[in-house]
C-alpha atoms as a PDB file:
ATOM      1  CA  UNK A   1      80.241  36.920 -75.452  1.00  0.00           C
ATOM      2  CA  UNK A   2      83.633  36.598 -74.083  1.00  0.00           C
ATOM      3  CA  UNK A   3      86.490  33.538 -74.987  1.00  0.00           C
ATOM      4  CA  UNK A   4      85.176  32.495 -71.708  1.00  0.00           C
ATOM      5  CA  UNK A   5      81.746  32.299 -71.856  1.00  0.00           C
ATOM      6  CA  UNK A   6      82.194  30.703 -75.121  1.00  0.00           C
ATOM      7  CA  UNK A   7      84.391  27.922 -73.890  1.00  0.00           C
ATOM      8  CA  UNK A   8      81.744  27.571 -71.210  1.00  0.00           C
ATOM      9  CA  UNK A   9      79.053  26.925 -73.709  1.00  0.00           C
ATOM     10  CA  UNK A  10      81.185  24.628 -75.756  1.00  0.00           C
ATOM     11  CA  UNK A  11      81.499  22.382 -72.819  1.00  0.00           C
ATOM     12  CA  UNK A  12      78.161  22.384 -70.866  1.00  0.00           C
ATOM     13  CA  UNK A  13      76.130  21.284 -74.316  1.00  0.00           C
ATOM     14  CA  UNK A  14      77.142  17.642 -75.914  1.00  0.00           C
ATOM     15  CA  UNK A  15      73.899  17.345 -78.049  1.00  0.00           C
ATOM     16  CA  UNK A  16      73.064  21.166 -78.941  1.00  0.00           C
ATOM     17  CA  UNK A  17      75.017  24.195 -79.704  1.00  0.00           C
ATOM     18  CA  UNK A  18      74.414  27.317 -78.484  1.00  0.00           C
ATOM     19  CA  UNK A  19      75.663  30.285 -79.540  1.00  0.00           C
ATOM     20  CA  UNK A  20      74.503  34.248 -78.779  1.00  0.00           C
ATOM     21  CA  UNK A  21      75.750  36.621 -81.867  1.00  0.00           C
ATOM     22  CA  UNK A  22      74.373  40.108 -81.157  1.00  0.00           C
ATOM     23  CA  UNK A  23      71.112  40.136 -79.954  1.00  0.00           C
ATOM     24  CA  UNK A  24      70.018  36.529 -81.627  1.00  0.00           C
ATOM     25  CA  UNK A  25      70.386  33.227 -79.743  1.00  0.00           C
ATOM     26  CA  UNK A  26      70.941  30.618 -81.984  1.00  0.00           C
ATOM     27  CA  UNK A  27      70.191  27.316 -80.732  1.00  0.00           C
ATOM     28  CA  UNK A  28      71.336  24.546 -82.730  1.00  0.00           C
ATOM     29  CA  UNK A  29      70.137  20.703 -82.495  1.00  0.00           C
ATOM     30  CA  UNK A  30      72.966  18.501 -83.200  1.00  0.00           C
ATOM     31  CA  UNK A  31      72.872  14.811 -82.845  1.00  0.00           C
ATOM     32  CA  UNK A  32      73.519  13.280 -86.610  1.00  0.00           C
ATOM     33  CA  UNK A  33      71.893  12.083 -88.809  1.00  0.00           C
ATOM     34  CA  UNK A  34      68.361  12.414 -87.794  1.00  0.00           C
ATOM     35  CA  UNK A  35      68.367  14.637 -84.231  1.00  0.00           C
ATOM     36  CA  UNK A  36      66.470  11.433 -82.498  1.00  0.00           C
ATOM     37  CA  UNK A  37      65.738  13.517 -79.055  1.00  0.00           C
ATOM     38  CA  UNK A  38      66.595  11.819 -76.132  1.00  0.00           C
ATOM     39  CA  UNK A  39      66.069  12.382 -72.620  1.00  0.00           C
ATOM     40  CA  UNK A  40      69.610  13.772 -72.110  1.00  0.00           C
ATOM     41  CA  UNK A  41      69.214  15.572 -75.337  1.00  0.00           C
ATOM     42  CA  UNK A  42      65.935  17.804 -74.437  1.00  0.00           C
ATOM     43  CA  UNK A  43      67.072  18.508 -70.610  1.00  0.00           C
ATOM     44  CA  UNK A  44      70.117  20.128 -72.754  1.00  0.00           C
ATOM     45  CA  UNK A  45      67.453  22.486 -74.729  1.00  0.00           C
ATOM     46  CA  UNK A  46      65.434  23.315 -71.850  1.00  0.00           C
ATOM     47  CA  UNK A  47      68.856  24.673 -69.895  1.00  0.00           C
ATOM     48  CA  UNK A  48      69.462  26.400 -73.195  1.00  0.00           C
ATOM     49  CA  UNK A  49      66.391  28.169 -73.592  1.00  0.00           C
ATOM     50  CA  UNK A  50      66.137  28.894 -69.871  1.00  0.00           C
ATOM     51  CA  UNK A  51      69.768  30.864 -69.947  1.00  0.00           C
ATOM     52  CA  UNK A  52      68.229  32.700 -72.441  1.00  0.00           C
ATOM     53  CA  UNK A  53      65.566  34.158 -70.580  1.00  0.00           C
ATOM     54  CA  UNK A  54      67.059  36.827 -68.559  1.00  0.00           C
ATOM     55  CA  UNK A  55      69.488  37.333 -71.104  1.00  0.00           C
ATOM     56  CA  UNK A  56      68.167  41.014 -71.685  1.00  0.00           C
ATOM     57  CA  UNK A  57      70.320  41.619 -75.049  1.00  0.00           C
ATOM     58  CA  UNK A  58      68.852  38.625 -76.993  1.00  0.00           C
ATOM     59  CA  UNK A  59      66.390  39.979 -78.703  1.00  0.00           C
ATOM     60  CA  UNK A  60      65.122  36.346 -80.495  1.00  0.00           C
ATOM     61  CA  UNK A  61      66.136  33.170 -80.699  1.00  0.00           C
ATOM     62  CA  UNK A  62      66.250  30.905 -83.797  1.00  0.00           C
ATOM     63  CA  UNK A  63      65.711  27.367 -83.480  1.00  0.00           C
ATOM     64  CA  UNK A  64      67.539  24.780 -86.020  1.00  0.00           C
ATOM     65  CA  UNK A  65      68.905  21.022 -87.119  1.00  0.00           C
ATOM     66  CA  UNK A  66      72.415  21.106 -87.538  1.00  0.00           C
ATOM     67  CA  UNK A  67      73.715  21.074 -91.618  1.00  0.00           C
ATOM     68  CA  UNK A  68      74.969  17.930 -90.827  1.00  0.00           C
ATOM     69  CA  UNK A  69      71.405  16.450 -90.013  1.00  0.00           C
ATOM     70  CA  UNK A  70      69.519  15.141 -92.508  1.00  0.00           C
ATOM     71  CA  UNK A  71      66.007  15.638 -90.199  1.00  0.00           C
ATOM     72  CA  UNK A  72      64.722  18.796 -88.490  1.00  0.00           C
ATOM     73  CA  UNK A  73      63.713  15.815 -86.008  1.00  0.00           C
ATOM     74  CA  UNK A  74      63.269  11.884 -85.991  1.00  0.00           C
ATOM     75  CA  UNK A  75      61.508  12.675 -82.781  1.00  0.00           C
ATOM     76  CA  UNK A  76      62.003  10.676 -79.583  1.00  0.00           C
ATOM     77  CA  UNK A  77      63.917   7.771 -78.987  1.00  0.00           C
ATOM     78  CA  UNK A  78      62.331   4.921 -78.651  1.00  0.00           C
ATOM     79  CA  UNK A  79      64.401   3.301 -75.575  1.00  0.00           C
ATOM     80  CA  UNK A  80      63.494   6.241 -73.782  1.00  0.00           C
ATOM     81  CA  UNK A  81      59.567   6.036 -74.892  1.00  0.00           C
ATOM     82  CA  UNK A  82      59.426   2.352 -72.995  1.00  0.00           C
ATOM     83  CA  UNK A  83      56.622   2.375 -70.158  1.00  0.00           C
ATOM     84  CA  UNK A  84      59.857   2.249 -67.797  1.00  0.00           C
ATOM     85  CA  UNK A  85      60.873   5.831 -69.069  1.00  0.00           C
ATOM     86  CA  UNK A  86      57.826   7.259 -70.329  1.00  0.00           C
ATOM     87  CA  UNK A  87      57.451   9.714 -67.152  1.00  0.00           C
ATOM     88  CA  UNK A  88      61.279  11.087 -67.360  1.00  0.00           C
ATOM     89  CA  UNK A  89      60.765  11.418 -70.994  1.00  0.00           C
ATOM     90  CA  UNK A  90      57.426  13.535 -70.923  1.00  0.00           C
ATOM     91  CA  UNK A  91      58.747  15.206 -68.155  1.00  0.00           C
ATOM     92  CA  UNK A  92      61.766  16.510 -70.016  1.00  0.00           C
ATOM     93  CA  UNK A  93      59.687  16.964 -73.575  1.00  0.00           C
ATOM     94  CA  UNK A  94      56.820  18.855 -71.488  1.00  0.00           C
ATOM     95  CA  UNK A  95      59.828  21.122 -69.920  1.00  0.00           C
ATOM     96  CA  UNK A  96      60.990  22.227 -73.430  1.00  0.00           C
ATOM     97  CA  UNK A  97      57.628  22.599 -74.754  1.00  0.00           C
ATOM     98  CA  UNK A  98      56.734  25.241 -71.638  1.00  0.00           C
ATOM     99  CA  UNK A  99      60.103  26.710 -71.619  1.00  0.00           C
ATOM    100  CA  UNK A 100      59.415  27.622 -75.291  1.00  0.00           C
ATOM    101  CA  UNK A 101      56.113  28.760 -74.939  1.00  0.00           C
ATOM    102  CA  UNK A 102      56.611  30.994 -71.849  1.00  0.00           C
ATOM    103  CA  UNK A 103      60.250  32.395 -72.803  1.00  0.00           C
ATOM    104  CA  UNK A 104      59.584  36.260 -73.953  1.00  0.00           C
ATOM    105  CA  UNK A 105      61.822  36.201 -77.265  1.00  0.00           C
ATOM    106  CA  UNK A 106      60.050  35.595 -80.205  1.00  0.00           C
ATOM    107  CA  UNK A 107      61.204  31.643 -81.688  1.00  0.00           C
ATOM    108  CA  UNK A 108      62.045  31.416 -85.709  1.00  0.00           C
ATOM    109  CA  UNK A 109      62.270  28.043 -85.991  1.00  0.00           C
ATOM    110  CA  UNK A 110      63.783  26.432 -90.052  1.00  0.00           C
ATOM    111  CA  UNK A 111      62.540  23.624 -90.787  1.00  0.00           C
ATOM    112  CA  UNK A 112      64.564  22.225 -93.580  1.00  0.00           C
ATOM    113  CA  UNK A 113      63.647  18.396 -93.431  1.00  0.00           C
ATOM    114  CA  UNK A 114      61.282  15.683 -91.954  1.00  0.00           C
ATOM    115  CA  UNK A 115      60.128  16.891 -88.663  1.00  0.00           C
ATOM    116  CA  UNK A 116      58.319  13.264 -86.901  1.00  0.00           C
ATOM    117  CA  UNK A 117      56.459  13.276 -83.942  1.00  0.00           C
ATOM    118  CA  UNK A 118      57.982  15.018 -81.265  1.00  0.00           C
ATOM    119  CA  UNK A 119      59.987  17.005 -83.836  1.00  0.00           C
ATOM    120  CA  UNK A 120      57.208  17.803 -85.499  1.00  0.00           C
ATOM    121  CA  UNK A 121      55.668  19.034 -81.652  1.00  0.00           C
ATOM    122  CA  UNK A 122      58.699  21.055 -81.452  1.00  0.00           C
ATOM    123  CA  UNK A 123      58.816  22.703 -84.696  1.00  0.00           C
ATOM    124  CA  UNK A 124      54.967  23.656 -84.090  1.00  0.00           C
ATOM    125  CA  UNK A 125      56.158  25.722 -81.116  1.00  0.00           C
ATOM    126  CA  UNK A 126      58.282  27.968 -83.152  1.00  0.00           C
ATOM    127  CA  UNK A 127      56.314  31.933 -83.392  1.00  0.00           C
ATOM    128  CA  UNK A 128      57.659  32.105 -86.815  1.00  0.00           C
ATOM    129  CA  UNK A 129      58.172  28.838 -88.613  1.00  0.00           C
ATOM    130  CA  UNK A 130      60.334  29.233 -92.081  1.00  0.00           C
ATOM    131  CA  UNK A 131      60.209  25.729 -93.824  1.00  0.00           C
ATOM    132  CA  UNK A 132      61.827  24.620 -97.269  1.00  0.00           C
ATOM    133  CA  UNK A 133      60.035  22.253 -99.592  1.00  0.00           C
ATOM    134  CA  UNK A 134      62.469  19.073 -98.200  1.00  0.00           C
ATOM    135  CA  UNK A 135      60.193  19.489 -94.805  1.00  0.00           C
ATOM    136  CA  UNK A 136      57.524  17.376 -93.816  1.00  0.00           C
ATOM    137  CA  UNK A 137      55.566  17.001 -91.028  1.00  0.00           C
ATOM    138  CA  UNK A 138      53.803  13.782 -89.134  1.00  0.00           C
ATOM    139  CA  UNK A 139      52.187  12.683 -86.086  1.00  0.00           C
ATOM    140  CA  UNK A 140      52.893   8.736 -87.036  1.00  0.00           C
ATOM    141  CA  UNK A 141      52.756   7.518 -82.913  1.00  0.00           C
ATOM    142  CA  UNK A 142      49.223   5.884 -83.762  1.00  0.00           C
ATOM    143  CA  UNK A 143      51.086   3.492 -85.824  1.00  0.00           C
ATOM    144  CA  UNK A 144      53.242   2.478 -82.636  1.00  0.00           C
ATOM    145  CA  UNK A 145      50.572   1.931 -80.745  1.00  0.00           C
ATOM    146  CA  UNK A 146      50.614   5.298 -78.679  1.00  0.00           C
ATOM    147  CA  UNK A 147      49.220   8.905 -79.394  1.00  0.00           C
ATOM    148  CA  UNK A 148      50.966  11.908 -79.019  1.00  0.00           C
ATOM    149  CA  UNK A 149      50.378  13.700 -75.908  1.00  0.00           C
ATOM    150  CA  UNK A 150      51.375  17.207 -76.933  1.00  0.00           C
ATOM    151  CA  UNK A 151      50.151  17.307 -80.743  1.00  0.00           C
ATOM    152  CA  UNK A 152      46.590  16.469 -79.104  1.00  0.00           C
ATOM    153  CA  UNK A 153      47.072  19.531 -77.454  1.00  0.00           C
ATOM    154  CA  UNK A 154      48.622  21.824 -79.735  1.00  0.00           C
ATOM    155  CA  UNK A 155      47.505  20.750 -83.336  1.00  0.00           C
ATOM    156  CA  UNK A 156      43.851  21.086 -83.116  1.00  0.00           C
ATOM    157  CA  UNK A 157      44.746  25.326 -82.101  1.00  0.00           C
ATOM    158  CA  UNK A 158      47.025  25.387 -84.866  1.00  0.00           C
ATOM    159  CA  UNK A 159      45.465  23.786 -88.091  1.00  0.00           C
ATOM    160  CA  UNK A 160      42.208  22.649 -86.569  1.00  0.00           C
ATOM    161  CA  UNK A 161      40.393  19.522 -85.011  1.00  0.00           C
ATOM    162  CA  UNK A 162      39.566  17.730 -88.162  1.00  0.00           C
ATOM    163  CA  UNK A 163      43.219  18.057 -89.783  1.00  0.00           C
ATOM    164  CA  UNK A 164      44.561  17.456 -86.400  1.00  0.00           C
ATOM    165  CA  UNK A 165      42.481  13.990 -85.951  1.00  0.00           C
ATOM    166  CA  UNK A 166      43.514  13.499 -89.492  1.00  0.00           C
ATOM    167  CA  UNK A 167      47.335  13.944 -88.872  1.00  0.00           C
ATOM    168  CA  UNK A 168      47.300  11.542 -85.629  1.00  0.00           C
ATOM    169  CA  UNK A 169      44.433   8.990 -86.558  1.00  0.00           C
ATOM    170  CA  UNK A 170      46.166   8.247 -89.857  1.00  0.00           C
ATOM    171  CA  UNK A 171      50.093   9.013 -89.150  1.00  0.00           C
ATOM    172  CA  UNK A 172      50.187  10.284 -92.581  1.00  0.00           C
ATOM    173  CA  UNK A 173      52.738  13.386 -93.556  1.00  0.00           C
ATOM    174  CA  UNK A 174      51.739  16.513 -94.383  1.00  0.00           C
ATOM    175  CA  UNK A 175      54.141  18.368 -97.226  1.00  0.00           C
ATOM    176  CA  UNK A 176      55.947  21.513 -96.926  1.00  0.00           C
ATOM    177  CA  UNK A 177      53.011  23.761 -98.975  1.00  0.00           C
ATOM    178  CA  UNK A 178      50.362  21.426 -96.964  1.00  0.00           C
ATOM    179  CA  UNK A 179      51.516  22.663 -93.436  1.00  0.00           C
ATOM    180  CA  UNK A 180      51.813  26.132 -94.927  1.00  0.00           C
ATOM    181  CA  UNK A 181      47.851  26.038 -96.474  1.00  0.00           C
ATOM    182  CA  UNK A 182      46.653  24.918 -93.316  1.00  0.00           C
ATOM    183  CA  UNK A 183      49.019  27.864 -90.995  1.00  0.00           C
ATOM    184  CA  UNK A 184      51.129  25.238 -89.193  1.00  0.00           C
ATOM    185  CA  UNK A 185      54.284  27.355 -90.662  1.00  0.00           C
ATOM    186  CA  UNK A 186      54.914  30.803 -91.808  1.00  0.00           C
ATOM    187  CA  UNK A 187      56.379  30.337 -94.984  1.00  0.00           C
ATOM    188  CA  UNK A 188      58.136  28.010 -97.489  1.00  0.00           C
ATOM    189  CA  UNK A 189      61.245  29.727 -99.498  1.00  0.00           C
ATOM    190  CA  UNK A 190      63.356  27.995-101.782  1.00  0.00           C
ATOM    191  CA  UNK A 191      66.234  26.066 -99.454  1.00  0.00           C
ATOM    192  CA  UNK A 192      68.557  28.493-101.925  1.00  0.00           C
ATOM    193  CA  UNK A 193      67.240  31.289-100.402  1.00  0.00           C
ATOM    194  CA  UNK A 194      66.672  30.362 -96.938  1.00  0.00           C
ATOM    195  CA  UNK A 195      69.257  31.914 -94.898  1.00  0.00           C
ATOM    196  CA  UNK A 196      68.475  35.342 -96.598  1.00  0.00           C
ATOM    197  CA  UNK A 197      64.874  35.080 -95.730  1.00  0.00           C
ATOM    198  CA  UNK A 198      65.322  34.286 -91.747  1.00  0.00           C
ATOM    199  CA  UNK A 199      67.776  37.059 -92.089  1.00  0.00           C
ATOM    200  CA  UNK A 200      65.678  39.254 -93.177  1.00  0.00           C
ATOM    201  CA  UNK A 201      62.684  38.046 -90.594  1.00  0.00           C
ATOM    202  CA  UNK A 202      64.940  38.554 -87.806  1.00  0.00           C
ATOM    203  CA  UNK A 203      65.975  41.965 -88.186  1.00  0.00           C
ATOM    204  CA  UNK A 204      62.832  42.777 -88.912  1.00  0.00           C
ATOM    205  CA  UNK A 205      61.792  41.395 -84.871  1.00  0.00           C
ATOM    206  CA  UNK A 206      65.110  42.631 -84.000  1.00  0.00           C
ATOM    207  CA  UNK A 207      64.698  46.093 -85.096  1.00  0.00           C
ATOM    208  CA  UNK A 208      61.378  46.179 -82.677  1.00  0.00           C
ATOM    209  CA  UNK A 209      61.155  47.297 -78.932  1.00  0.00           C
ATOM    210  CA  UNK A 210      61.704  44.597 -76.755  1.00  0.00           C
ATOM    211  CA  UNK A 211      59.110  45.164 -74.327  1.00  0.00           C
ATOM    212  CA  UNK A 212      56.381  45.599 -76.902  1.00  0.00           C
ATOM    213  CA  UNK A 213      57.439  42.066 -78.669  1.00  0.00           C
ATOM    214  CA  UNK A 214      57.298  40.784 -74.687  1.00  0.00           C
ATOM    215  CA  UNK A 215      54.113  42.216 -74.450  1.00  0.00           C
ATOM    216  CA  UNK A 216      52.722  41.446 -77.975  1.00  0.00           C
ATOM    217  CA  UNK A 217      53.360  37.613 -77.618  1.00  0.00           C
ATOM    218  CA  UNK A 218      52.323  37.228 -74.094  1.00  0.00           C
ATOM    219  CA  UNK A 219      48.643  38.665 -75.093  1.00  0.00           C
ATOM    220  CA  UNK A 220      48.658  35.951 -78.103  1.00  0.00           C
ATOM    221  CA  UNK A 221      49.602  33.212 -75.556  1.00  0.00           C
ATOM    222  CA  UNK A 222      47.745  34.002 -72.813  1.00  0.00           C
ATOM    223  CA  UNK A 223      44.579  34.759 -74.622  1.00  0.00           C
ATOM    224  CA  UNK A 224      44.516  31.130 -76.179  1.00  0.00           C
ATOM    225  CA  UNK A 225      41.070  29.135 -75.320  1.00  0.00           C
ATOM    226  CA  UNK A 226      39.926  32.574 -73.012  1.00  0.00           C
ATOM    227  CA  UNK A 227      35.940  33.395 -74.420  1.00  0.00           C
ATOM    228  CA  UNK A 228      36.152  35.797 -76.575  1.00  0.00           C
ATOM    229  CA  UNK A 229      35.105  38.468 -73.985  1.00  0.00           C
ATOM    230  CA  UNK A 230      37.458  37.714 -71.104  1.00  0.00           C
ATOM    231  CA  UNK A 231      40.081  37.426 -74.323  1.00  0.00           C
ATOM    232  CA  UNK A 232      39.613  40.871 -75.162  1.00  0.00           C
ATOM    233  CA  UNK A 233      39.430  42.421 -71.901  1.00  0.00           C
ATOM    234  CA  UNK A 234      43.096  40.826 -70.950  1.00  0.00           C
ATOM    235  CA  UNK A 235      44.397  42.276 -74.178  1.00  0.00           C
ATOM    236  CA  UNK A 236      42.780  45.745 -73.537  1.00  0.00           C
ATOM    237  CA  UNK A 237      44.054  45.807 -69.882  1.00  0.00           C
ATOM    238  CA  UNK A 238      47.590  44.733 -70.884  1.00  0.00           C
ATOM    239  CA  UNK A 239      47.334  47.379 -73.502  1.00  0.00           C
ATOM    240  CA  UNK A 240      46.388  50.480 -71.134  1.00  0.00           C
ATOM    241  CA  UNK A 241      47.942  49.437 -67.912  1.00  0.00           C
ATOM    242  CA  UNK A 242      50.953  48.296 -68.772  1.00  0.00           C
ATOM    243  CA  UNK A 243      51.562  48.631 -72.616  1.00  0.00           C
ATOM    244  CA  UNK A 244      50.917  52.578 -72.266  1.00  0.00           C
ATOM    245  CA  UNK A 245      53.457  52.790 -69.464  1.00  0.00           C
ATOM    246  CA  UNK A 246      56.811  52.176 -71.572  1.00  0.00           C
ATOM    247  CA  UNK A 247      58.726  55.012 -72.426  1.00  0.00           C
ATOM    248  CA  UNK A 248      58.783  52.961 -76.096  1.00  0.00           C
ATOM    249  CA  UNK A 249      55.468  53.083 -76.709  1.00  0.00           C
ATOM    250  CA  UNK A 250      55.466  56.994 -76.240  1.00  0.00           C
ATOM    251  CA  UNK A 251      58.560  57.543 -78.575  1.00  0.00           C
ATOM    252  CA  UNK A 252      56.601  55.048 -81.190  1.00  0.00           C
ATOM    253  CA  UNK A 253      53.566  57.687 -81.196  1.00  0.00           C
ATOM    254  CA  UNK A 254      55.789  61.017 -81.301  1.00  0.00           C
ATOM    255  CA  UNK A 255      57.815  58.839 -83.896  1.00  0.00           C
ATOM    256  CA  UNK A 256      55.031  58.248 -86.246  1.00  0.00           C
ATOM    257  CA  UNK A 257      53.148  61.952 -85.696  1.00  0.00           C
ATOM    258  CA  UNK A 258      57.066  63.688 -86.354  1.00  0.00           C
ATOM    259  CA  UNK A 259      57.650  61.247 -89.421  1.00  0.00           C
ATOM    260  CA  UNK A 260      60.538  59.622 -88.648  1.00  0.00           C
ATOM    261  CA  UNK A 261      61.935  56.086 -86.897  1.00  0.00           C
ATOM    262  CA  UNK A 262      61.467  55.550 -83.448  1.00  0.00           C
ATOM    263  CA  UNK A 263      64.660  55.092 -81.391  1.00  0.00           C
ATOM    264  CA  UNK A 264      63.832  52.341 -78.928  1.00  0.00           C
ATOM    265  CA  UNK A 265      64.669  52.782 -75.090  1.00  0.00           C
ATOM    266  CA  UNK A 266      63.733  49.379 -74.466  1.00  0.00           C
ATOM    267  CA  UNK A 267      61.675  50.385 -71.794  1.00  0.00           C
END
């Protein structure tokens, strides 16, 4: 990225911080102490996320809190949950959500405190979610008198119905090694040797064809709640009719049958 571009991202972002090293997008939240999102805050991370898309030499994007936070995320901020915001604010929470979900890079997401209601939402999103044992995570809106639209939604696919009612009947936490028993992250490491393990995660995605990952995710997400028949037949046709068609996934067969690495085309 040129002194430019750089300045330009410097400027258009007051609550996040965006910055594209190679073929990793890092997108930072920053509002001390406890990233509360607001409004303002999540339209910021939805433009983010949505420059990203067409960026065709990001190969990933890694979601984080800022060192100087001490939450992943407080969630969202109250004045902006009143009944006379409620709409703009699931509008612009829904919009990160989707942007997330449908963007083709893969999202490692650290999670290296207390991620609360919508934070905890947000981290769920992540593809790959690397947590240290300071994270937590809680649904505690039933103790506001509300429910959380989005964990409704997304918790019961992730760690199940009954944990799921657990998580937003109660508002109770669930611990670091909790979350990871029941698959809502990927791992816990030692905070000491976090940045070595996301490292190591995302050259491992990086090192892939770009297509394939494209590919790879998009049959994971757009198989979800399919029967298990029309499921399968999506993920075969994707396979043979488009997979099949890439230049990369020919090299990654001559590759493996000449024993040696595949150099990716990405295409």
């Amino acid at each position: 990225m040129g002194l430019r571009n750089q300045q330009e991202e410097e400027v258009a972002y007051k609550y996040i911080q965006l910055e594209i090293s190679g073929d990793v997008a890092r997108l930072t939240m920053n509002r001390p102490p406890y990233n509360v999102l607001t409004i303002d805050m999540m339209k910021e991370m939805s433009r983010a996320i949505e420059k990203l898309h067409d960026q065709r030499q990001v190969r990933a994007i890694l979601l984080r809190a800022s060192s100087e936070c001490q939450f992943f995320s407080a969630g969202v901020a109250i004045e902006d949950s009143r009944p006379d915001r409620a709409f703009q604010m699931l509008e612009a929470l829904q919009a990160v959500f989707l942007n997330m979900l449908e963007t083709s890079k893969p999202v490692v997401t650290i999670v290296n405190g207390p991620a609360i209601g919508g934070g905890c939402e947000l981290a769920a999103l992540g593809d790959i979610i690397v947590a240290t044992p300071k994270a937590r995570f809680a649904q505690p809106e039933i103790r506001l008198g509300v429910f959380p639209p989005l964990a409704a939604v997304i918790l019961p696919h992730l760690i199940g119905y009954k944990r799921a009612l657990e998580m937003i009947l109660t508002g109770e936490p669930l611990s670091a090694q909790e979350a990871l028993r029941l698959g809502l992250v990927s791992r816990v490491v030692p905070e000491e040797h976090l940045e070595e393990e996301v490292s190591k995660i995302l050259d491992r995605i990086t090192g892939q064809s770009a297509p394939v990952l494209e590919m790879a995710k998009k049959v994971l997400y757009d198989t979800i709640g399919l029967p298990l028949g029309a499921a399968l037949k999506k993920s075969v046709d994707i396979f043979l009719n488009q997979l099949m068609d890439l230049d990369d996934a020919q090299e990654g067969l001559r590759a493996a049958s000449e024993n040696r690495k595949p150099v990716w085309k990405n295409r």
